[in-house]
Structures are given as C-alpha cells and as structure tokens.
N, C-alpha and C. Protein backbone atom coordinates (compact mmCIF):
# COMPACT_ATOMS: atom_id res chain seq x y z
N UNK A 1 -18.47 18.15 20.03
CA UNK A 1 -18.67 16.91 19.31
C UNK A 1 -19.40 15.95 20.23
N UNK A 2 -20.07 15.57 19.90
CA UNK A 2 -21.48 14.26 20.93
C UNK A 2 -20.62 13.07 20.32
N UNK A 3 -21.13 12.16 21.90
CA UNK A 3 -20.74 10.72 21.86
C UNK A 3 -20.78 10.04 20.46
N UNK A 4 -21.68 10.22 19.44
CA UNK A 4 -21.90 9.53 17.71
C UNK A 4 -20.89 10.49 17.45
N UNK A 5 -20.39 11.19 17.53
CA UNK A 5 -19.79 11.70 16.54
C UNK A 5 -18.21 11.34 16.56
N UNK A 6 -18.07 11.00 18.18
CA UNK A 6 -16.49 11.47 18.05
C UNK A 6 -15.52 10.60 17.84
N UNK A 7 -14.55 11.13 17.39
CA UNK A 7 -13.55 10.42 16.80
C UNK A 7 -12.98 9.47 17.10
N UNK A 8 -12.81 8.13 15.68
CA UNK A 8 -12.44 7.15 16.54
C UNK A 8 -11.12 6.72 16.31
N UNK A 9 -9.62 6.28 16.85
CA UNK A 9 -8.86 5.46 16.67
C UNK A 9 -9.16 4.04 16.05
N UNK A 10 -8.05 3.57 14.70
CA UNK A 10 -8.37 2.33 14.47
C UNK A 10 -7.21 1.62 14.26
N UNK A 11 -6.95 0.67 15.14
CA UNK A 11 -5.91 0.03 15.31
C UNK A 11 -5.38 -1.13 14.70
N UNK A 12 -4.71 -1.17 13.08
CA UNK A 12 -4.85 -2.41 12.87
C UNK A 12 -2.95 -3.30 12.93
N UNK A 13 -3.28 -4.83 13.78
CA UNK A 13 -2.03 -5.02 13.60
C UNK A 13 -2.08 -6.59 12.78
N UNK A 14 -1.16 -7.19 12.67
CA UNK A 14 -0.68 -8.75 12.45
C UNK A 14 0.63 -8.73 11.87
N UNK A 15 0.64 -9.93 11.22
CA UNK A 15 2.19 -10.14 10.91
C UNK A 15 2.01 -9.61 9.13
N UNK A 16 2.80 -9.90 8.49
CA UNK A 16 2.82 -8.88 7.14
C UNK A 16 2.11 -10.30 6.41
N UNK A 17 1.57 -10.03 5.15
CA UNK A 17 0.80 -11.04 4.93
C UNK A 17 -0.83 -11.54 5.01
N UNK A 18 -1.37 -10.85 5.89
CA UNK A 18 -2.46 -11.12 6.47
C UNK A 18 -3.68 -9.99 6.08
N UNK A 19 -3.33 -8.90 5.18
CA UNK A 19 -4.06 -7.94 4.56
C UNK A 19 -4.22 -6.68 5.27
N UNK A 20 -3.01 -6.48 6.27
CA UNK A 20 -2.86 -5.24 7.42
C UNK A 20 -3.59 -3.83 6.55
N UNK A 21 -2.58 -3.50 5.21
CA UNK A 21 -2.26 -2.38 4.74
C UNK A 21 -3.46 -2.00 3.50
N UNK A 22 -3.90 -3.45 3.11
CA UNK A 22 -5.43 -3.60 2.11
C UNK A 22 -6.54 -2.99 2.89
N UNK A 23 -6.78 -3.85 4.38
CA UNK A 23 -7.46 -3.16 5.04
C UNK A 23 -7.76 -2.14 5.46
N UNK A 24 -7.01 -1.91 5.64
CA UNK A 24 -6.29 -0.33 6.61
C UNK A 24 -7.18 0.74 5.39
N UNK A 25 -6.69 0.45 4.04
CA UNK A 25 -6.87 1.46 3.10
C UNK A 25 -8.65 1.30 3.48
N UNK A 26 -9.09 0.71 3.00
CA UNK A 26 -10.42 0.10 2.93
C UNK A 26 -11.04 0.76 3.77
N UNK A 27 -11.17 0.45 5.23
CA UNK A 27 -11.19 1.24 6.27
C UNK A 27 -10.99 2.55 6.49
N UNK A 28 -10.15 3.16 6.13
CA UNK A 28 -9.98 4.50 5.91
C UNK A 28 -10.56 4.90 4.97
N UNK A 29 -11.20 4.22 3.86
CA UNK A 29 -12.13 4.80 2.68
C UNK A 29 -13.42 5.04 2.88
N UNK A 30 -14.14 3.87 4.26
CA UNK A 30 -15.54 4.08 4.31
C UNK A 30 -15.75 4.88 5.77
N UNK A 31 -14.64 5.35 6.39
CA UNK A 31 -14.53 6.11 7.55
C UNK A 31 -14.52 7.74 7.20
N UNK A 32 -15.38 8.69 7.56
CA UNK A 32 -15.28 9.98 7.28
C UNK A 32 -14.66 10.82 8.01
N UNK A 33 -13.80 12.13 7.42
CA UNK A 33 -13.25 12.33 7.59
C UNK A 33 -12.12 11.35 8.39
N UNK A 34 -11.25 10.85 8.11
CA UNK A 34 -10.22 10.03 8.77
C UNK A 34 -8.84 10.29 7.87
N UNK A 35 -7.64 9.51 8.61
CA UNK A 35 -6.61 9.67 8.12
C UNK A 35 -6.21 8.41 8.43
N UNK A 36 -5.22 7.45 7.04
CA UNK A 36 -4.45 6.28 7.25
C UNK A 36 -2.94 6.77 7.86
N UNK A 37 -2.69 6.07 8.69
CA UNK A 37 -1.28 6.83 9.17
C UNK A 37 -0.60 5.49 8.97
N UNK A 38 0.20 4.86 8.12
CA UNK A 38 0.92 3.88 7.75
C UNK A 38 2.32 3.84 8.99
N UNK A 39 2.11 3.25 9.48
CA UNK A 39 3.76 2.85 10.53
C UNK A 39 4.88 3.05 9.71
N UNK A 40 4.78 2.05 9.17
CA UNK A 40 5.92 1.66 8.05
C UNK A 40 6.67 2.89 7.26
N UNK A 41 5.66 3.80 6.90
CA UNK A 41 6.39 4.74 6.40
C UNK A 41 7.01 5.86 7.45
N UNK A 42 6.49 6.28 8.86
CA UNK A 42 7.24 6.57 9.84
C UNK A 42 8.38 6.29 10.47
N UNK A 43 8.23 4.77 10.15
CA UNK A 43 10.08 4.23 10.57
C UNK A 43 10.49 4.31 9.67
N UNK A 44 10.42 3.97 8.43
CA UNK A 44 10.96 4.47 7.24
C UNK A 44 12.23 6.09 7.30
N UNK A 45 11.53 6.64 7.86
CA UNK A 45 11.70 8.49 7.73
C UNK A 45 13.43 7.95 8.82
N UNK A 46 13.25 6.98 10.08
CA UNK A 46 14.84 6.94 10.56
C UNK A 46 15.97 6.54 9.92
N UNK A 47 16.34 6.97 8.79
CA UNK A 47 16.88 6.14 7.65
C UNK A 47 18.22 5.21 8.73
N UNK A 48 18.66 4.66 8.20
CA UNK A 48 19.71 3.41 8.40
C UNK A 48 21.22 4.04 8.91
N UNK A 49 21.00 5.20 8.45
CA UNK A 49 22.79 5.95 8.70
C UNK A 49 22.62 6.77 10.19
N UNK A 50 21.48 6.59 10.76
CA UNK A 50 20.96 7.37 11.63
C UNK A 50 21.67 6.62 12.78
N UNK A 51 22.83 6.67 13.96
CA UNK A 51 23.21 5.69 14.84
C UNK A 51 22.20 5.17 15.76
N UNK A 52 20.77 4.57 15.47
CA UNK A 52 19.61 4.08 16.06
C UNK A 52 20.01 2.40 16.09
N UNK A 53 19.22 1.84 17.64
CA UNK A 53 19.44 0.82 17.65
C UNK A 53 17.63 0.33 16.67
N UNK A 54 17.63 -0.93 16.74
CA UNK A 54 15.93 -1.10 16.32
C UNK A 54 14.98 -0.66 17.43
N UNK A 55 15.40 -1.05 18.74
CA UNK A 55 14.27 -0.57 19.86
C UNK A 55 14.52 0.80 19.93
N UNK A 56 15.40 1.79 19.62
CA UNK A 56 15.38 3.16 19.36
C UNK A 56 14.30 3.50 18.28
N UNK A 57 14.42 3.04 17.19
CA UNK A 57 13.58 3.08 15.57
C UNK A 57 12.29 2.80 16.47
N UNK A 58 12.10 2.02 16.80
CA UNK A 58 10.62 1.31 16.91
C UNK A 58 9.76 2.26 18.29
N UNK A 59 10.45 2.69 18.93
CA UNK A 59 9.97 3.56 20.38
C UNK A 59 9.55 5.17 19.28
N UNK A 60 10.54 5.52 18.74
CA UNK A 60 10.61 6.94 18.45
C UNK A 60 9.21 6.62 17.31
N UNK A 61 9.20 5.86 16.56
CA UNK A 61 8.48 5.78 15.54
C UNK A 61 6.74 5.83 16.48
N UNK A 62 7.02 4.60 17.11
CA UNK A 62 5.17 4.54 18.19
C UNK A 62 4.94 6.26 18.71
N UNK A 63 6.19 6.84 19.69
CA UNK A 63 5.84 8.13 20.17
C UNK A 63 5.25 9.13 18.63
N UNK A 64 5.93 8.97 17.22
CA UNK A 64 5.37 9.59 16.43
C UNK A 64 3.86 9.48 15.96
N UNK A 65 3.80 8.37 15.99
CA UNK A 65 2.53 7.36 15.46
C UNK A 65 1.41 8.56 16.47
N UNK A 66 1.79 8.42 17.96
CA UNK A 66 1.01 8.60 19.32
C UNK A 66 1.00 10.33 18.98
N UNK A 67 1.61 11.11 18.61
CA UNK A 67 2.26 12.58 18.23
C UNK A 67 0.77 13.18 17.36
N UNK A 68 1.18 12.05 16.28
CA UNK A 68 0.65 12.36 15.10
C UNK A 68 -1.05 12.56 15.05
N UNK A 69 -1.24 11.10 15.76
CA UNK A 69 -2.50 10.89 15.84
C UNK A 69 -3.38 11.46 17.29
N UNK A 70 -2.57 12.24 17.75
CA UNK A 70 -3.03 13.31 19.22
C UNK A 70 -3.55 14.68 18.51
N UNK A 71 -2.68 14.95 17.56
CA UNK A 71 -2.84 15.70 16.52
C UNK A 71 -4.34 15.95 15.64
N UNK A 72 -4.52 14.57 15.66
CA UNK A 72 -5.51 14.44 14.56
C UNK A 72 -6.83 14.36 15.01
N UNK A 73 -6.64 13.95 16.17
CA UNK A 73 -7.90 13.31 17.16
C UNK A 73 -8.65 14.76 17.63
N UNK A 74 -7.44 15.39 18.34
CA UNK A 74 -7.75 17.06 18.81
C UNK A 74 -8.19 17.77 17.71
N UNK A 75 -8.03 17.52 16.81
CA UNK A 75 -9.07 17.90 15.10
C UNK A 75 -10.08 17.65 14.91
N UNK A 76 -10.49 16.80 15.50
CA UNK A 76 -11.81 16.06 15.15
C UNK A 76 -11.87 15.29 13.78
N UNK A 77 -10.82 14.46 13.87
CA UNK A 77 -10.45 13.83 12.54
C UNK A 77 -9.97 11.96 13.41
N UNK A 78 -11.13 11.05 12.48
CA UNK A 78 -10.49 9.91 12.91
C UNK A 78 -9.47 9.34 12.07
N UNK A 79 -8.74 8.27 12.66
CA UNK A 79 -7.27 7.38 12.49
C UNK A 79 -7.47 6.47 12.03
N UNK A 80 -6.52 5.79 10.97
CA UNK A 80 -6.97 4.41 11.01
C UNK A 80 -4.95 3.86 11.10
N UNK A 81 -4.60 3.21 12.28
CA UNK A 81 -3.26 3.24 11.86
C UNK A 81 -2.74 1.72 11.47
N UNK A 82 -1.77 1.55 10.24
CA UNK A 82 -1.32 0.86 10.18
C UNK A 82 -0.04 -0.13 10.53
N UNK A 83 -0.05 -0.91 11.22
CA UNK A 83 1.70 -1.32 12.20
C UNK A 83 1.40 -2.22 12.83
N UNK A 84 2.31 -2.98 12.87
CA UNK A 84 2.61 -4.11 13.26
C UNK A 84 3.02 -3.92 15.02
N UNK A 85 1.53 -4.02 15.91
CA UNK A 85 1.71 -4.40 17.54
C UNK A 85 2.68 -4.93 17.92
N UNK A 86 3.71 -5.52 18.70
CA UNK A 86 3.85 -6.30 19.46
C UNK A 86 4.08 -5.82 20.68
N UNK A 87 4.45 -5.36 21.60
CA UNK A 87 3.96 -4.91 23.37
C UNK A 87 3.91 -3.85 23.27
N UNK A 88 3.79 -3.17 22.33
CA UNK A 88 3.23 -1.60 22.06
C UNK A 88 2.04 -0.90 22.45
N UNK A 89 1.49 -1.88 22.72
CA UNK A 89 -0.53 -1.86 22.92
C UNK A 89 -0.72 -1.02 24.58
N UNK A 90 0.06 -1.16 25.31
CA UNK A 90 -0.64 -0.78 26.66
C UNK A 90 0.29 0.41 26.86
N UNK A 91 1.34 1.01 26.39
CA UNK A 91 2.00 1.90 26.34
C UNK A 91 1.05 3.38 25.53
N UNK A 92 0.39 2.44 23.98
CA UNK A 92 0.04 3.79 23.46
C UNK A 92 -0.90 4.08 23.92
N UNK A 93 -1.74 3.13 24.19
CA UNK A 93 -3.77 3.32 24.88
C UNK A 93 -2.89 4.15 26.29
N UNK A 94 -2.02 4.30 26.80
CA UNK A 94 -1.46 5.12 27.99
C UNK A 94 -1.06 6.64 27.03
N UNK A 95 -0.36 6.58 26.34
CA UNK A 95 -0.02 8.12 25.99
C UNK A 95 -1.24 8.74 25.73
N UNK A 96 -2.54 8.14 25.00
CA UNK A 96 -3.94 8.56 24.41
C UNK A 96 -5.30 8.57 25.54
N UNK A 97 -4.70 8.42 26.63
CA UNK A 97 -5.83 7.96 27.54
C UNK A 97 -6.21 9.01 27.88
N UNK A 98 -5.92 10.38 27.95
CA UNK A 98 -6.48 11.50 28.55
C UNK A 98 -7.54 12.17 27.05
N UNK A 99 -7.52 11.63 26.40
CA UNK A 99 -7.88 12.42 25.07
C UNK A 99 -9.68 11.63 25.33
N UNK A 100 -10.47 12.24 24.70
CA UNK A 100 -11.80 11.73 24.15
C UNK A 100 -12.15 11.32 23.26
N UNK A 101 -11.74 9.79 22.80
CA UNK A 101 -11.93 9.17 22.03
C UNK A 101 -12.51 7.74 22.34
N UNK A 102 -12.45 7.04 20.87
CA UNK A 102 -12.86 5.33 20.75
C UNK A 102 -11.73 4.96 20.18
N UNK A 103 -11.37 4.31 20.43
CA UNK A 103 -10.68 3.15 20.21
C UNK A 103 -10.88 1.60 19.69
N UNK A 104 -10.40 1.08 18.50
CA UNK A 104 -11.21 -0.24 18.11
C UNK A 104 -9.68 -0.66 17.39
N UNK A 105 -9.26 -1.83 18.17
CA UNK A 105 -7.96 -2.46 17.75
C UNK A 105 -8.44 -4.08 17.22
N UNK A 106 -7.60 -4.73 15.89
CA UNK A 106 -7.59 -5.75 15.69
C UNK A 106 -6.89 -6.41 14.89
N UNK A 107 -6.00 -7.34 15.64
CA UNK A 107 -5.30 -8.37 14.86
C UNK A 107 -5.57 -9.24 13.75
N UNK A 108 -4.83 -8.61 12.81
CA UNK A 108 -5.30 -9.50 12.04
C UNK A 108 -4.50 -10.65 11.37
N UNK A 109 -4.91 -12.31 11.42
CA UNK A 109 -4.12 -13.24 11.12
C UNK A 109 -4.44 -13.93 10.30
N UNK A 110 -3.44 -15.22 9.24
CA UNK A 110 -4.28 -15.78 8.67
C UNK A 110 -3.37 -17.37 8.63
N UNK A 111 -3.63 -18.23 8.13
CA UNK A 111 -2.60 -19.59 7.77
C UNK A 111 -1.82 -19.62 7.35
N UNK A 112 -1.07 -19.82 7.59
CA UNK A 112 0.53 -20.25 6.90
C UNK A 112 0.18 -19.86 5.49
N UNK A 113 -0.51 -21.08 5.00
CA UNK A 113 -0.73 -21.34 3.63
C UNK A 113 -0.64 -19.48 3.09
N UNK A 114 -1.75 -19.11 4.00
CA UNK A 114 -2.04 -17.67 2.94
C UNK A 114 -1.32 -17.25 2.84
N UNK A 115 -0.60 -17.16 3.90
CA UNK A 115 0.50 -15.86 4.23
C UNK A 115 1.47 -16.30 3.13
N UNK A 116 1.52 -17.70 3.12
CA UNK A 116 2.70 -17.77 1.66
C UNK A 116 2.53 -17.53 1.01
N UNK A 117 1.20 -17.43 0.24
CA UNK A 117 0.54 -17.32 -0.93
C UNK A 117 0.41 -16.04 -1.47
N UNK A 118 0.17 -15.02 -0.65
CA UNK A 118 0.00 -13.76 -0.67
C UNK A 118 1.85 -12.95 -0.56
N UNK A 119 2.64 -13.92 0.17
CA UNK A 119 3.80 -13.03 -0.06
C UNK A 119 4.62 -13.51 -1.27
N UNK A 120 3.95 -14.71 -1.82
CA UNK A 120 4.55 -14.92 -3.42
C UNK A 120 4.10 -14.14 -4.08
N UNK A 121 2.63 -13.51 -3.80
CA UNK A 121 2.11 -12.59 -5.36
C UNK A 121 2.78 -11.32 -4.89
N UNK A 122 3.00 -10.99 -4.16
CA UNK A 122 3.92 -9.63 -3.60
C UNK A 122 5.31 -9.35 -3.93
N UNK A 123 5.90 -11.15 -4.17
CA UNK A 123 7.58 -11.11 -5.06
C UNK A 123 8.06 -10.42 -3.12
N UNK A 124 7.87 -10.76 -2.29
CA UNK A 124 8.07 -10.26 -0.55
C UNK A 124 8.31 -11.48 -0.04
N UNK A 125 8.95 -12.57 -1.00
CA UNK A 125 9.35 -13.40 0.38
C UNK A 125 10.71 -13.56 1.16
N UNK A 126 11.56 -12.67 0.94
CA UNK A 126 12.37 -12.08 1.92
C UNK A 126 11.40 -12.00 3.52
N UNK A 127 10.59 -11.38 3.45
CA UNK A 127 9.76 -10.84 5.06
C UNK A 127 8.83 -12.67 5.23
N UNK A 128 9.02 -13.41 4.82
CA UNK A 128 8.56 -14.63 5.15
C UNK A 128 9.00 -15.20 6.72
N UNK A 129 9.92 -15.53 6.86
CA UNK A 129 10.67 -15.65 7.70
C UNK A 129 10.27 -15.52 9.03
N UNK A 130 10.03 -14.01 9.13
CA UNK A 130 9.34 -12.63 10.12
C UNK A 130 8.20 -12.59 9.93
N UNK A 131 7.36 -13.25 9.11
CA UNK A 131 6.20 -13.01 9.19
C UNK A 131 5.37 -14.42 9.90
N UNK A 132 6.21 -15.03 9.74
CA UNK A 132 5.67 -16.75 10.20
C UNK A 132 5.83 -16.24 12.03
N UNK A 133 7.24 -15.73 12.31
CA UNK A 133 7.49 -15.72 13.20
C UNK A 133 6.59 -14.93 14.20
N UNK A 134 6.15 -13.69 13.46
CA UNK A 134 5.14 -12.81 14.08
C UNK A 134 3.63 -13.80 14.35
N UNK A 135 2.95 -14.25 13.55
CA UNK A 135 2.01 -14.76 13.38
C UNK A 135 2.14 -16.23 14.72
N UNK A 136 3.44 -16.65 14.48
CA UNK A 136 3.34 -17.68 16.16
C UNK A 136 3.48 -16.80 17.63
N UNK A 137 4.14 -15.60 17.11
CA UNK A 137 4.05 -14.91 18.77
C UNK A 137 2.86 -14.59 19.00
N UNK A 138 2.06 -13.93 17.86
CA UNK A 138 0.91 -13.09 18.08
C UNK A 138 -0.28 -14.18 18.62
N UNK A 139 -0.12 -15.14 17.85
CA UNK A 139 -1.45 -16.75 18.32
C UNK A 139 -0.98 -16.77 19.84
N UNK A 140 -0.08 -16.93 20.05
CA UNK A 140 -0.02 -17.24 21.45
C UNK A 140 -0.23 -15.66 22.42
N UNK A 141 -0.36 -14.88 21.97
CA UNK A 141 -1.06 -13.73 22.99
C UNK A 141 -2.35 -13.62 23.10
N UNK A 142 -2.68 -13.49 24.82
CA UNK A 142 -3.93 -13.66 25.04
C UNK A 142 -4.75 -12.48 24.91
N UNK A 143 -4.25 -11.01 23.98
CA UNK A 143 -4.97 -10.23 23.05
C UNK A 143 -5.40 -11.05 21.89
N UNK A 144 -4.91 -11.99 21.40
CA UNK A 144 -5.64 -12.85 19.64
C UNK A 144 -6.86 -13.29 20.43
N UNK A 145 -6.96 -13.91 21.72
CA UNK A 145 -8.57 -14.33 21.84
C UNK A 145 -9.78 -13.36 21.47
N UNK A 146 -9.36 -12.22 22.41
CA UNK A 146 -10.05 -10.99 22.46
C UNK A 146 -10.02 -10.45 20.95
N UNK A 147 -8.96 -9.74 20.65
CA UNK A 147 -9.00 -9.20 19.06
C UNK A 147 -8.74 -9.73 17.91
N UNK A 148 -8.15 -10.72 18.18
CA UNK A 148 -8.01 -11.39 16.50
C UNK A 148 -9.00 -11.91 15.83
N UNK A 149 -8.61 -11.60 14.41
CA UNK A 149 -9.15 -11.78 13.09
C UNK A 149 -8.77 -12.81 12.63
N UNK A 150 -9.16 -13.89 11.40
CA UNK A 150 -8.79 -14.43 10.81
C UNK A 150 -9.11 -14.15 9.46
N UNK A 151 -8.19 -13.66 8.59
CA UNK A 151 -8.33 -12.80 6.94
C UNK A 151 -8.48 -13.98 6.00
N UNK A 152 -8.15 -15.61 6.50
CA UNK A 152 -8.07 -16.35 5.51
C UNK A 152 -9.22 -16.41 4.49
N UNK A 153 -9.00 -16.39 3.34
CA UNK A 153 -10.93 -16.61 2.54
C UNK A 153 -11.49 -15.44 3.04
N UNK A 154 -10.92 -14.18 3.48
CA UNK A 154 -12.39 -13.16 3.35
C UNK A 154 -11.43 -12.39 2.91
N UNK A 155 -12.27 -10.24 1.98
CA UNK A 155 -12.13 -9.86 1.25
C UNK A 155 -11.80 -9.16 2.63
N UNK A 156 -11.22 -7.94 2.25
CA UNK A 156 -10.50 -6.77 3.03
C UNK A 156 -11.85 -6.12 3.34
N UNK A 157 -13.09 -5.85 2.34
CA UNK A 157 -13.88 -4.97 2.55
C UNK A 157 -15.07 -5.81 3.59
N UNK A 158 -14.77 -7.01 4.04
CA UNK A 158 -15.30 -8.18 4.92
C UNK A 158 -14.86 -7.80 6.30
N UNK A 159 -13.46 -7.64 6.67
CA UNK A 159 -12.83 -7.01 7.71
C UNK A 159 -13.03 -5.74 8.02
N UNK A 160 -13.03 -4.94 7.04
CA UNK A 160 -13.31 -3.70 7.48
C UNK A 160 -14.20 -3.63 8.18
N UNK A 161 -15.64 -3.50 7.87
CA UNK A 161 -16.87 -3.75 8.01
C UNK A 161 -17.00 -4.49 9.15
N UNK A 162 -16.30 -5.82 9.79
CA UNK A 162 -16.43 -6.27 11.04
C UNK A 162 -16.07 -5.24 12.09
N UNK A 163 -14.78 -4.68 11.92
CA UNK A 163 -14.70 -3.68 12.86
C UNK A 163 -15.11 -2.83 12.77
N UNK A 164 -16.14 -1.82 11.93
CA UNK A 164 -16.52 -0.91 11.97
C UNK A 164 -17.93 -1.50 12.84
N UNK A 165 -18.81 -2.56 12.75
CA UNK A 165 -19.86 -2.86 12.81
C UNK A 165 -19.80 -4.03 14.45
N UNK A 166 -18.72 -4.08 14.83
CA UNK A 166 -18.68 -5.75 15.92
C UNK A 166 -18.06 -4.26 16.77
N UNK A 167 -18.46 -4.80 18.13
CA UNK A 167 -18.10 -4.02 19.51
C UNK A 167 -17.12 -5.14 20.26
N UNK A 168 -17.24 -6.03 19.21
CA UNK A 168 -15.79 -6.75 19.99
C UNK A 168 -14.53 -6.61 20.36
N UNK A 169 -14.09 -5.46 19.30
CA UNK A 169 -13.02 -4.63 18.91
C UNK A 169 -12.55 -3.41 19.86
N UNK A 170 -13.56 -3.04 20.59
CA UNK A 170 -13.65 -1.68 21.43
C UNK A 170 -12.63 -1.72 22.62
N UNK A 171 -11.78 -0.88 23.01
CA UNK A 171 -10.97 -1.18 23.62
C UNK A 171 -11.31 0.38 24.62
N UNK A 172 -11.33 0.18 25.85
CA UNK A 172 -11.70 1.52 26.94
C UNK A 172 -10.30 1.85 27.00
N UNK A 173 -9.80 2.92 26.89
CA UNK A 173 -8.75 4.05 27.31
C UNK A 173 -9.14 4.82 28.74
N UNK A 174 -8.64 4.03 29.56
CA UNK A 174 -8.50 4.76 30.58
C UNK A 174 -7.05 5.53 31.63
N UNK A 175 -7.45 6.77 31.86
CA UNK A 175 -6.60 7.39 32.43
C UNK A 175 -6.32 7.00 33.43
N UNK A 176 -4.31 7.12 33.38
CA UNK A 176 -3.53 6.08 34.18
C UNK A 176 -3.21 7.29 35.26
C-alpha cells in the first residue's frame, strides 16, 4: 500500500451534543473502504452486573477500541472512531504507534445554547449535566487550540470535509 493510499485513523471526540456520532457517520460515508467503530456501543457490551469499576469500563473499552481498530488498519481498512477523549489521547496514539498509518483527531465543540438545543430535540437531557461539564474540561485543554472544532451553525457534512481536507487535524504517531 503507497503513502496515498494508506489507511487512515479518524478520531472524533467532544462532549455529547456537539454532532460527535452525525459526523462520525458522515465521515465514514465519504471515506472508502472504512469502518465507524462507535465507543459507546463497546462500553455498552460491559453490561452493569459485570463487578467493573467506571475506570475499569472505560480502560477495557479504549484497549478494545485500540484491538479492534489494529485489526482493521492491518486490513487495509480505514477507521473512523466514535468516543468521547478525555486523557485517553496519548495512551492510544502509544498502543498504535508501531502500525503504518495517519491519524487525524478532532474535537468537536459547540455553545451551550446548541448543546441545549440539540439535547432537547434528542428528549437526552438527562446527559446535559455531563455534557456541559465535558465541554468546560475539554475548552480548557490545550489539545482544543490545536484540534478543536466548533459545530455551532455548521452541517455535519461541513465538518467532515474539514477533516478530511485541513492538515490541521494530523496527528504523527510515533514509536515510543
């Protein structure tokens, strides 16, 4: 497989609200051959009766995420994954660093306002709460300079398209 061809990782995170999982699809639609690997439904699979703490759920779930998509990469098949970052980022670009790939990660955030707006039409404002909360940790990490998005007022197929097309996003995997 030559440098154009090969497979790329696509990393999308933010707080819930912000068009993670719209995108994600989107992205994975105009990407060939690729696969959406949804987080959510990976932690999902530790059901609740399982004696897991959350940082148990959330470790086992990333090593799957990292499993899955080692899997896919050694296929010659690109990723597009969906999940919510938070200090997860320098751990997985470490499990993936020996592999030959690209990598293109980006946060994606948006205003209060939206995020309310969007988790009323969802009938999801239970995850309000957690999602405000994510969205103030994530602004204050000095990855949002570098990778963040702002989804407010643009279409999913607007985002996509930035990261497929902006090298801002590119993140080097190097072996540790």
């Amino acid at each position: 497989m030559n440098q154009r061809n090969r497979s790329v990782i696509y990393l999308i995170s933010g707080p819930l609200g912000v068009g993670k999982s719209t995108t994600s699809q989107e992205l994975a639609r105009k990407v060939e051959q690729c696969v959406l690997i949804e987080g959510d439904r990976l932690l999902h699979l530790l059901k609740d009766e399982l004696p897991l703490s959350w940082e148990e759920k959330l470790r086992l779930t990333w090593d799957n995420i990292a499993a899955l998509t080692r899997n896919l990469i050694r296929n010659h098949i690109s990723v597009v994954i969906d999940f919510v970052v938070e200090d997860e980022f320098d751990l997985f670009c470490e499990q993936l660093a020996d592999l030959n790939v690209d990598l293109k990660y980006m946060v994606l955030l948006a205003d209060q306002e939206t995020i309310v707006e969007r988790l009323t039409i969802r009938g999801d404002l239970d995850s309000l709460e957690r999602s405000l909360f994510l969205l103030n940790k994530m602004e204050q990490s000095p990855s949002v300079i570098r990778f963040g998005y702002n989804t407010t007022g643009r279409r999913p197929t607007e985002t996509a398209d930035e990261i497929l097309l902006s090298s801002r996003y590119h993140v080097e995997l190097k072996t540790m």
